[in-house]
Each structure stands twice: as structure tokens, then as C-alpha cells.
N, C-alpha and C. Protein backbone atom coordinates (compact mmCIF):
# COMPACT_ATOMS: atom_id res chain seq x y z
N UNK A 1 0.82 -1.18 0.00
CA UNK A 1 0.00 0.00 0.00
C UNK A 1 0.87 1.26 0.00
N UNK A 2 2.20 0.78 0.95
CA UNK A 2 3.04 2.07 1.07
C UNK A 2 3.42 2.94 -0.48
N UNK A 3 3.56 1.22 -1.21
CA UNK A 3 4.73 1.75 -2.29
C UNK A 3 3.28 2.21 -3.84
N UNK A 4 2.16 1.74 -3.38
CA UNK A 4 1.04 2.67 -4.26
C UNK A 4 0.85 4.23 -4.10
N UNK A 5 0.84 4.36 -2.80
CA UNK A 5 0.76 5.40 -2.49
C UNK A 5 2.03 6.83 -2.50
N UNK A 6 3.22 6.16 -2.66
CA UNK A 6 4.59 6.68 -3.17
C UNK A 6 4.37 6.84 -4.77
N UNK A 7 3.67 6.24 -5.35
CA UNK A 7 3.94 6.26 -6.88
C UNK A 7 2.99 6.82 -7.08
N UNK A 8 1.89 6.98 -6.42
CA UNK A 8 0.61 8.00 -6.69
C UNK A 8 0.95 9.60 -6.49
N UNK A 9 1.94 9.38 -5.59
CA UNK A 9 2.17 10.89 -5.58
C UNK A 9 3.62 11.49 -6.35
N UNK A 10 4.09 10.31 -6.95
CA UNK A 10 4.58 11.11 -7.88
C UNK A 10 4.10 11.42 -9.45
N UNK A 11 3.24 10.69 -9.60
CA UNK A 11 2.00 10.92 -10.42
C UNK A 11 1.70 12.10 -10.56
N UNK A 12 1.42 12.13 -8.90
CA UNK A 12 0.51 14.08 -9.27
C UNK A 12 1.38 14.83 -9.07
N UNK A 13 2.68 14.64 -8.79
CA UNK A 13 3.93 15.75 -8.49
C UNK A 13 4.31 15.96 -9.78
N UNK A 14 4.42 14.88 -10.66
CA UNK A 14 4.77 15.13 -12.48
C UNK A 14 3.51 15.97 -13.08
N UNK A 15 1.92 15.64 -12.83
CA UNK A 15 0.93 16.03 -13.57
C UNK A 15 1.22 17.50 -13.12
N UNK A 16 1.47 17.64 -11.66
CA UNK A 16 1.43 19.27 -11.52
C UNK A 16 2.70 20.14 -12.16
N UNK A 17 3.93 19.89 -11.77
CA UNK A 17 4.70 20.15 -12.31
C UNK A 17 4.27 20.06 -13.62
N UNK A 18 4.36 19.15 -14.85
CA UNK A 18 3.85 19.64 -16.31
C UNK A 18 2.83 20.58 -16.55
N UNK A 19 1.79 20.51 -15.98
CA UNK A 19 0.97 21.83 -15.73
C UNK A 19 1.82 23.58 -16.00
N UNK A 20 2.49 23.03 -14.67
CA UNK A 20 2.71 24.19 -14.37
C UNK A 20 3.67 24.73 -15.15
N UNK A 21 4.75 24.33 -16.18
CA UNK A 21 5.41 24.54 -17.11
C UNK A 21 5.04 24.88 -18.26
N UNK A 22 3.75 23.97 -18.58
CA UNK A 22 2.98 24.21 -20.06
C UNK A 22 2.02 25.99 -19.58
N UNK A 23 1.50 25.84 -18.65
CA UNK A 23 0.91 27.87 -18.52
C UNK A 23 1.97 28.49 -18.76
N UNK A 24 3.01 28.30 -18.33
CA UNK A 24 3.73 29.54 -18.12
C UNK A 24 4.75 30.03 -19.49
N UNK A 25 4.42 28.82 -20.50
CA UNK A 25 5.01 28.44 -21.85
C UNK A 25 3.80 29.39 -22.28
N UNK A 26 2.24 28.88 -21.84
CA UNK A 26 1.15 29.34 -22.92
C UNK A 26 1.14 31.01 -22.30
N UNK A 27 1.45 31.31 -21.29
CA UNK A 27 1.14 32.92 -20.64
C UNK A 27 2.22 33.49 -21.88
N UNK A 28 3.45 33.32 -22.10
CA UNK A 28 4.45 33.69 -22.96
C UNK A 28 4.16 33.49 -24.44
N UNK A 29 3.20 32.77 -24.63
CA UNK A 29 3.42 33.05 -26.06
C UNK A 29 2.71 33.77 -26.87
N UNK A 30 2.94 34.65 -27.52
CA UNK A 30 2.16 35.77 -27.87
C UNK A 30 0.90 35.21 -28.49
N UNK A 31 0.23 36.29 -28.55
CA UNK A 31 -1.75 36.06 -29.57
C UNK A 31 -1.72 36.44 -30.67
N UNK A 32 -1.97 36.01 -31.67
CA UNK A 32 -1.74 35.91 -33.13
C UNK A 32 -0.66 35.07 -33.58
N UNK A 33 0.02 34.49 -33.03
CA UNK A 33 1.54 33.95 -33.71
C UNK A 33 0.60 32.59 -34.66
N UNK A 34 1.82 31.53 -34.91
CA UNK A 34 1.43 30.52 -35.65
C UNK A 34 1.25 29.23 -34.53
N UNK A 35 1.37 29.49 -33.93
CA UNK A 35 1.58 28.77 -32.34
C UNK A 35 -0.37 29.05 -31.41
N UNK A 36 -0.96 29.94 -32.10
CA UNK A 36 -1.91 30.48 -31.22
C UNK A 36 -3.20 29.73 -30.56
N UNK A 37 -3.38 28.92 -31.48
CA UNK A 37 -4.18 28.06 -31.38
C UNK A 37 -4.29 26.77 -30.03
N UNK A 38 -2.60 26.94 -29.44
CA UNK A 38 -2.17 25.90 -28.34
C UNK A 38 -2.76 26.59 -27.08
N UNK A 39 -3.12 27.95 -27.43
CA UNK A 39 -3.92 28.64 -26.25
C UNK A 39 -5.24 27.91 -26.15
N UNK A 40 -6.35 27.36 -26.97
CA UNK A 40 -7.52 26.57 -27.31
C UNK A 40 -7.21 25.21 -27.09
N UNK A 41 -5.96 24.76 -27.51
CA UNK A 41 -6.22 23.03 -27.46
C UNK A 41 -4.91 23.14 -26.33
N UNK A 42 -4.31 24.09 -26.01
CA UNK A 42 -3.53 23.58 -25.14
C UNK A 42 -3.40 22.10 -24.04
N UNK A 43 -4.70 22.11 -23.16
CA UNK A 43 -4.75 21.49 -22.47
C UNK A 43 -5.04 19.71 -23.37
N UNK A 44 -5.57 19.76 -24.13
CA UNK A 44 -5.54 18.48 -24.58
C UNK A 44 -3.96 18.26 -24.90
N UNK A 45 -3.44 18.38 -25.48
CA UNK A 45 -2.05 18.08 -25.69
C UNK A 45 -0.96 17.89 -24.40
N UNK A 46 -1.30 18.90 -23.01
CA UNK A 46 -1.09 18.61 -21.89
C UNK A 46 -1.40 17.39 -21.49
N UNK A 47 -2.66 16.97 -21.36
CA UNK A 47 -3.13 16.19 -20.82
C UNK A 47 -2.37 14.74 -21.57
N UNK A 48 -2.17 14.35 -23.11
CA UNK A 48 -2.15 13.39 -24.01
C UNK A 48 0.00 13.16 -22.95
N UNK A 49 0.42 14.13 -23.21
CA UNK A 49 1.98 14.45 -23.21
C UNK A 49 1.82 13.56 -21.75
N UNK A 50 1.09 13.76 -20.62
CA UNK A 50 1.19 13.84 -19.14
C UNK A 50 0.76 11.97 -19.11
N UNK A 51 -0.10 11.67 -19.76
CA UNK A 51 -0.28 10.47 -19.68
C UNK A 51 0.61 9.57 -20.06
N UNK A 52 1.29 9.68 -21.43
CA UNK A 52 2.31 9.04 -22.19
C UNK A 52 3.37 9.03 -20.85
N UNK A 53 4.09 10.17 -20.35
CA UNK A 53 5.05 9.80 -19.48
C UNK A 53 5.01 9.07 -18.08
N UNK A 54 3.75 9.08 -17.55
CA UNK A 54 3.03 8.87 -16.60
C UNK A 54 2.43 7.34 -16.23
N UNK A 55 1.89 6.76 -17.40
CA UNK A 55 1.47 5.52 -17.33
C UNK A 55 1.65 3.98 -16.88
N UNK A 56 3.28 4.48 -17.02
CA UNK A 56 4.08 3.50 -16.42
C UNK A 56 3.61 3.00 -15.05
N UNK A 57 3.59 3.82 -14.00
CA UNK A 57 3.41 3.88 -12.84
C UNK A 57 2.36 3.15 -12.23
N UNK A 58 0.96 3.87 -12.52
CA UNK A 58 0.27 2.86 -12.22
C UNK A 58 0.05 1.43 -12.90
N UNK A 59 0.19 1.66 -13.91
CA UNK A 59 -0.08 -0.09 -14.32
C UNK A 59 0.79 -1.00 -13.67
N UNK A 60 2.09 -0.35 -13.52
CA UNK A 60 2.98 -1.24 -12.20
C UNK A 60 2.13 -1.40 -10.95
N UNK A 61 1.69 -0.76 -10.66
CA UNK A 61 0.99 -1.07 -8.99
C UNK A 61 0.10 -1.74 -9.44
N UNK A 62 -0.40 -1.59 -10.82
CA UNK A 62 -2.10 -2.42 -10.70
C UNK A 62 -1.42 -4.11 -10.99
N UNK A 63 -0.16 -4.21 -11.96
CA UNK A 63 0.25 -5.61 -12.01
C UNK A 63 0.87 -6.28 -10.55
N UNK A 64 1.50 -5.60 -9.79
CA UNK A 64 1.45 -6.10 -8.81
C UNK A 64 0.98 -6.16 -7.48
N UNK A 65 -0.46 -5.41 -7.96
CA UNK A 65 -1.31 -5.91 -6.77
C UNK A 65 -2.43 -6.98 -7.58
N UNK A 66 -1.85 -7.20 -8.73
CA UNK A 66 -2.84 -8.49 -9.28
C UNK A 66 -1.87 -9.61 -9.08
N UNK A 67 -1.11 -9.47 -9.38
CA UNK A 67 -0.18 -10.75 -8.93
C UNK A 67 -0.42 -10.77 -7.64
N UNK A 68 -0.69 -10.08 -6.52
CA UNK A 68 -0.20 -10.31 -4.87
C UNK A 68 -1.66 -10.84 -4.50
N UNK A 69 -2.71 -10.22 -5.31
CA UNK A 69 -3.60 -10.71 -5.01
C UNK A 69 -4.41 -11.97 -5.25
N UNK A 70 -3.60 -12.96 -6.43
CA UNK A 70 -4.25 -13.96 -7.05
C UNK A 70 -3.28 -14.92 -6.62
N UNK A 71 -1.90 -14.58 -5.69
CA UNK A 71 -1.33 -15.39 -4.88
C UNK A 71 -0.07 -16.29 -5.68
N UNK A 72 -0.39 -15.15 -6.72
CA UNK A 72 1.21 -15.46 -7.51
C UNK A 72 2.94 -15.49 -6.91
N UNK A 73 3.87 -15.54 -7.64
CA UNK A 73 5.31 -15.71 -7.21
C UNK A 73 5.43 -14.60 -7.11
N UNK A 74 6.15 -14.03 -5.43
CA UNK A 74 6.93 -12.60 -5.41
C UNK A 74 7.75 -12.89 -6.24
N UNK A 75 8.10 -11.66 -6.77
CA UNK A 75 9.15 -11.39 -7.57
C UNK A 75 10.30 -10.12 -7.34
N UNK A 76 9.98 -10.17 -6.31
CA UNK A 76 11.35 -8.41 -6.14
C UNK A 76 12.88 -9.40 -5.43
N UNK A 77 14.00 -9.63 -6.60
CA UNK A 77 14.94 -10.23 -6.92
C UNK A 77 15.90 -9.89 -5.04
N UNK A 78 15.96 -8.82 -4.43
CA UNK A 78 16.48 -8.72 -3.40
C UNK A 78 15.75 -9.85 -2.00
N UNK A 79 14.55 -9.96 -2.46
CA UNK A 79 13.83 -10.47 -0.86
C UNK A 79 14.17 -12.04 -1.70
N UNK A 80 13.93 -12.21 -2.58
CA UNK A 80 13.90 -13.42 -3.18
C UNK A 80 15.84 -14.16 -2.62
N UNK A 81 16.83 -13.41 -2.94
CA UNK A 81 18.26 -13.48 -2.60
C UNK A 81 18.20 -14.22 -1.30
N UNK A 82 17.64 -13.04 -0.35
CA UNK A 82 17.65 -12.69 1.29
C UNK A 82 17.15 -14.49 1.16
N UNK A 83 15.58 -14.48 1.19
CA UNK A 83 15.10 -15.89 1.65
C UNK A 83 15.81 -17.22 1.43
N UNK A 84 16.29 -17.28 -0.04
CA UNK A 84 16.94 -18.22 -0.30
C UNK A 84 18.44 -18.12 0.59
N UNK A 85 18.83 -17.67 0.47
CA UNK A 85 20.06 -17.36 1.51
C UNK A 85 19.80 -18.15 3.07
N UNK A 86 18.73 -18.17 3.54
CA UNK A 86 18.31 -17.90 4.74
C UNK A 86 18.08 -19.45 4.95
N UNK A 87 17.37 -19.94 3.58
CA UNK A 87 16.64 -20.86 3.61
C UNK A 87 18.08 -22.14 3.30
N UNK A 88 18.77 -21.70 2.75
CA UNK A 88 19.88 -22.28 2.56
C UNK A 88 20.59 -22.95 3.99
N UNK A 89 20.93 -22.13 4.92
CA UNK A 89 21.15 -21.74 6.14
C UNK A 89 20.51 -22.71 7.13
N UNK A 90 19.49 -23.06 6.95
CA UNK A 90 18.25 -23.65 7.90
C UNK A 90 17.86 -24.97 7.41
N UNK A 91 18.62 -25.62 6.48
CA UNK A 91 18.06 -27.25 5.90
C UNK A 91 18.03 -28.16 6.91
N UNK A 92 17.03 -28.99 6.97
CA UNK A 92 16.99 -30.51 7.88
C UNK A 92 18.15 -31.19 7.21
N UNK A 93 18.78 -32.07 7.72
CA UNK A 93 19.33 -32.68 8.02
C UNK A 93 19.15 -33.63 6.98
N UNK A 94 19.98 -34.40 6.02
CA UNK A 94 19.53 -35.51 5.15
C UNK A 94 18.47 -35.02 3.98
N UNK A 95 18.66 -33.76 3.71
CA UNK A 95 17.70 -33.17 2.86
C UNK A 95 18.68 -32.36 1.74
N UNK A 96 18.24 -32.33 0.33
CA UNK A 96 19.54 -30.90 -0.37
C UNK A 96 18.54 -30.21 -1.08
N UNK A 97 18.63 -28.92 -1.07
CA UNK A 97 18.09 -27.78 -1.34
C UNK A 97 17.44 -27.64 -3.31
N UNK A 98 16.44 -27.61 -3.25
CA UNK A 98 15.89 -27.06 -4.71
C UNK A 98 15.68 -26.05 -5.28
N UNK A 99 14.84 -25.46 -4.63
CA UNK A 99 14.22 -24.26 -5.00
C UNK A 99 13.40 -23.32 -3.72
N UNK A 100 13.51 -22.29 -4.12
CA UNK A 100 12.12 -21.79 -3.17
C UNK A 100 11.33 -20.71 -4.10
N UNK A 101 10.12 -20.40 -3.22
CA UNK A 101 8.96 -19.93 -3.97
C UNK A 101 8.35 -19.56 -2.69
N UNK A 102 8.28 -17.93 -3.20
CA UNK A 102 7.98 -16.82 -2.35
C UNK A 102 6.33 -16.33 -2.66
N UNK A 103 5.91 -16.16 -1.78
CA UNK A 103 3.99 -15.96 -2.05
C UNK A 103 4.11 -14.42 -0.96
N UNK A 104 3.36 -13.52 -1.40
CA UNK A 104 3.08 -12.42 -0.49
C UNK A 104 1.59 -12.04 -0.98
N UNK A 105 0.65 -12.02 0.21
CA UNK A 105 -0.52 -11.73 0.28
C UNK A 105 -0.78 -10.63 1.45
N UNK A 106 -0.74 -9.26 0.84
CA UNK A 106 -0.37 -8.18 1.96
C UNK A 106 0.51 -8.21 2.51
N UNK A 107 0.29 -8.10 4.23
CA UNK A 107 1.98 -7.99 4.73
C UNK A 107 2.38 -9.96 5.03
N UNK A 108 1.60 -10.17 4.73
CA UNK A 108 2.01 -11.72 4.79
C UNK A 108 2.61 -12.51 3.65
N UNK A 109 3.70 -13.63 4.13
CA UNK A 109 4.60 -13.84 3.27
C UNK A 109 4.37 -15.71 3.13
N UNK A 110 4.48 -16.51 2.27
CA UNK A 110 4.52 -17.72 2.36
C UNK A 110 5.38 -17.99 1.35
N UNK A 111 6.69 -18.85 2.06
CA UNK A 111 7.71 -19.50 1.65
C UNK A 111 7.58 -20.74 1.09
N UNK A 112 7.82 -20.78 0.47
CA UNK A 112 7.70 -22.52 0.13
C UNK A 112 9.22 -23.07 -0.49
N UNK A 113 9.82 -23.92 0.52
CA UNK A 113 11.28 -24.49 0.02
C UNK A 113 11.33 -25.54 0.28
N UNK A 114 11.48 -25.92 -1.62
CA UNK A 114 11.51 -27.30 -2.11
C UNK A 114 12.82 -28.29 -1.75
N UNK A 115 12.28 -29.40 -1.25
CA UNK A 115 13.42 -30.30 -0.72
C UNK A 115 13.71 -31.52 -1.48
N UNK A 116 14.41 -32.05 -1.82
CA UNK A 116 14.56 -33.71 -1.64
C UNK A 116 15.13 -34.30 -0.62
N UNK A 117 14.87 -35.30 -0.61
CA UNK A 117 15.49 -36.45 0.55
C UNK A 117 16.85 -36.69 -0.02
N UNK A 118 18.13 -36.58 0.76
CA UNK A 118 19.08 -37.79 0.71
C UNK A 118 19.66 -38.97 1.60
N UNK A 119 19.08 -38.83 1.97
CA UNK A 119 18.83 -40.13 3.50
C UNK A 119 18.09 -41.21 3.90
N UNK A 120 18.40 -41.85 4.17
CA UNK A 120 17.19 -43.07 4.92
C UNK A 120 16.12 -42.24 5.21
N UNK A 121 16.34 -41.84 6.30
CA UNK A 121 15.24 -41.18 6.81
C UNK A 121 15.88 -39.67 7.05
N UNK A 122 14.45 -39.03 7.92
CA UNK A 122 14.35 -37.34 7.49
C UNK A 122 13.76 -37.53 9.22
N UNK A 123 14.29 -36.73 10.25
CA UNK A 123 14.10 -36.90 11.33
C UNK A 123 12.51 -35.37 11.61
N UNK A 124 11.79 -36.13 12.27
CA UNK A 124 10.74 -35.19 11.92
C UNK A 124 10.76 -33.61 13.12
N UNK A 125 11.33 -34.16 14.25
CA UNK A 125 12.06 -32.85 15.08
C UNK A 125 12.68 -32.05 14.38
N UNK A 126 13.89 -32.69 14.08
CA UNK A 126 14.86 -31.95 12.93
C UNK A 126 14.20 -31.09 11.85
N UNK A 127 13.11 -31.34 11.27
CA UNK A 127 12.55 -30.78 10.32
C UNK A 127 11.86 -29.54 10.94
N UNK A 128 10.60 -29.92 12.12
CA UNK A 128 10.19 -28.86 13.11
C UNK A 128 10.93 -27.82 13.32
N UNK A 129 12.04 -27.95 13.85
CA UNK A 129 13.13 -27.05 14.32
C UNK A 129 13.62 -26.24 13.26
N UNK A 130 13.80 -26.75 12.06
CA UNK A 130 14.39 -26.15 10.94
C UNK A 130 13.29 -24.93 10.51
N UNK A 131 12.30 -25.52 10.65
CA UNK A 131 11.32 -24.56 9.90
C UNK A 131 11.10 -23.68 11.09
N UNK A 132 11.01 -23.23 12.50
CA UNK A 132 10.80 -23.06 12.98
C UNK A 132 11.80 -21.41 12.91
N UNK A 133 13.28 -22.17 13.37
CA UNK A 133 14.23 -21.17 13.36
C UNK A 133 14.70 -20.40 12.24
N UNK A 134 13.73 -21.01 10.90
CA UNK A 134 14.31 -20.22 9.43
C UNK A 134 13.04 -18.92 9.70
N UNK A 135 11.80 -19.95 9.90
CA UNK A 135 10.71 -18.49 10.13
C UNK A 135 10.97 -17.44 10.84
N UNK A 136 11.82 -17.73 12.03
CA UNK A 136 12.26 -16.57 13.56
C UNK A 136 13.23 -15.87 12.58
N UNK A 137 14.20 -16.31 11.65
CA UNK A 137 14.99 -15.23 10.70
C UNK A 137 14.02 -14.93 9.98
N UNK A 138 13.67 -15.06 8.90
CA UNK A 138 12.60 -14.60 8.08
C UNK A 138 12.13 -13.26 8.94
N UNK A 139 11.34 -13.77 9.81
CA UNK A 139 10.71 -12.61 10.68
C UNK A 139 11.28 -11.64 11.01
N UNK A 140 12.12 -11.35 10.90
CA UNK A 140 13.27 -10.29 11.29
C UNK A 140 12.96 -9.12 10.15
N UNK A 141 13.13 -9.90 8.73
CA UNK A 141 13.15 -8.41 7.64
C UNK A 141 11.46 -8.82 7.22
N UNK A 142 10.65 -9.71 7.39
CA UNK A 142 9.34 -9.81 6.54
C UNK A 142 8.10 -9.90 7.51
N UNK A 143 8.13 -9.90 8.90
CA UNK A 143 7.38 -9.35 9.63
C UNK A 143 6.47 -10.91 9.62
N UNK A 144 6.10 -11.35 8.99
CA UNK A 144 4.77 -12.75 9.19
C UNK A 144 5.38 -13.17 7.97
N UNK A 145 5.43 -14.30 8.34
CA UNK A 145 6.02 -15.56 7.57
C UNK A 145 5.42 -16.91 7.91
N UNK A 146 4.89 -17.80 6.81
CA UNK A 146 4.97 -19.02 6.93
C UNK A 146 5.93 -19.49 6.03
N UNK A 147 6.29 -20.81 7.02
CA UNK A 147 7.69 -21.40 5.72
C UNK A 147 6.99 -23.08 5.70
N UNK A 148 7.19 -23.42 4.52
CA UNK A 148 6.28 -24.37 4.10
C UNK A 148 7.83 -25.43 3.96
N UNK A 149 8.17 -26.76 4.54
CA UNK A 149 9.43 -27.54 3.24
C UNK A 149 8.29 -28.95 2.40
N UNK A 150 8.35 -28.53 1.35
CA UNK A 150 8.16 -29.24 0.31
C UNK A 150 8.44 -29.93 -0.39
N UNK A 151 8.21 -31.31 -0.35
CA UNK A 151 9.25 -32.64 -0.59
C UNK A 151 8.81 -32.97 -1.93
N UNK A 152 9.57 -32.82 -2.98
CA UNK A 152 9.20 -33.16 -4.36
C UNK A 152 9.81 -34.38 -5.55
């Protein structure tokens, strides 16, 4: 919400600012020239110019609050680093590392790190504990975390 609301206002910090550049272009330019007519359509051409540079922005927030909301893969390459790092850090015992897959639904986060077996067995404490103490890191930079290990 933070980072909609950061990009919304630079939205209207660009719309105003261009505004306020295009009057002070149209106050200056004389009446009669060959130009005169931008006094009449001025503002449409404002408006067309303001969107083109502008558009970017929100459709970013609207794609990723459709992704966050339909419970797709985070994707911001730094948290993605961090977890795997973390998750690296925290393996059960008799297990080697695959993949992970990051879910964020608001401020909530669901990990999912894919395991295989290399062992007889997979001690099920050991596993408890693992997930336990990767979530208590997690929690540190992502606030609510579930960590899922996923045996594939």
C-alpha cells in the first residue's frame, strides 16, 4: 500500500509540475503567432503528453497488486536473494536444497522451500526445528512468515 501510495504521488507531483510549465510556456506566447491556437487546445495536448510519461506507474501497482492478489510468485529479486540465503542456512538434516517460492498476500509472506530427501530417513524434530528457526529469521526483515518444506 506504502509503495502505491509513493507512486501515486509522484504521479501528481509530475501532472502538476507539467501543468505548471505548459501555462507559463502558454502565458508567454504571444496572440496571433502561428503557435496560437495551443492557447484553445492547449490542455488536450497537456493532458495526451502527461499520460504518455506517466502511465508507467500505475499499471505497475495495478500488475502487482494483481499478482499479490491472485497469490502469484513474489518477484522483487532482493527479498527473493535474502530468503533463499536464509533458507539455505536452515536445511533438515539428510535433505539438499531445490528451489524456493515466495507468495506475499499483503503484509504476509509464504515461503515454500523445495526439498529432496538424501537419506534413509528425514528426522521429523529436525525438520520442526528447521522450519521453525528459518521463520524466527525470516521474521526479522518480513514481519509474518509461513515457511512451508516441500518434498518433491
Amino acid at each position: 500500500m506504502l509503495t502505491a501510495e509513493c507512486k501515486s504521488t509522484l504521479v501528481d507531483g509530475s501532472m502538476s509540475f507539467g501543468i505548471g510549465v505548459v501555462a507559463i510556456f502558454l502565458m508567454l506566447l504571444p496572440a496571433g503567432g502561428p503557435l496560437d491556437f495551443l492557447h484553445y487546445t492547449g490542455d488536450f495536448f497537456i493532458t495526451v503528453a502527461l499520460v504518455a510519461l506517466t502511465i508507467k506507474e500505475p499499471l505497475s501497482v495495478l500488475k502487482e497488486a494483481f499478482v499479490e492478489l491472485v497469490g502469484g510468485v513474489h518477484d522483487d529479486d532482493e527479498t527473493n536473494a535474502y530468503v533463499e540465503a536464509a533458507a539455505q542456512r536452515h536445511l533438515p538434516a539428510n535433505t539438499d536444497y531445490e528451489q524456493t517460492l515466495i507468495f506475499k498476500t499483503g503484509m504476509n509472506y509464504t515461503v515454500d522451500v523445495y526439498l529432496s530427501g538424501i537419506g534413509e530417513t528425514i528426522d521429523v524434530a529436525d525438520l520442526i526445528e528447521c522450519k521453525r528457526s528459518l521463520e524466527k529469521e525470516l521474521t526479522k526483515r518480513l514481519h509474518i512468515v509461513d515457511v512451508d518444506f516441500v518434498f518433491d
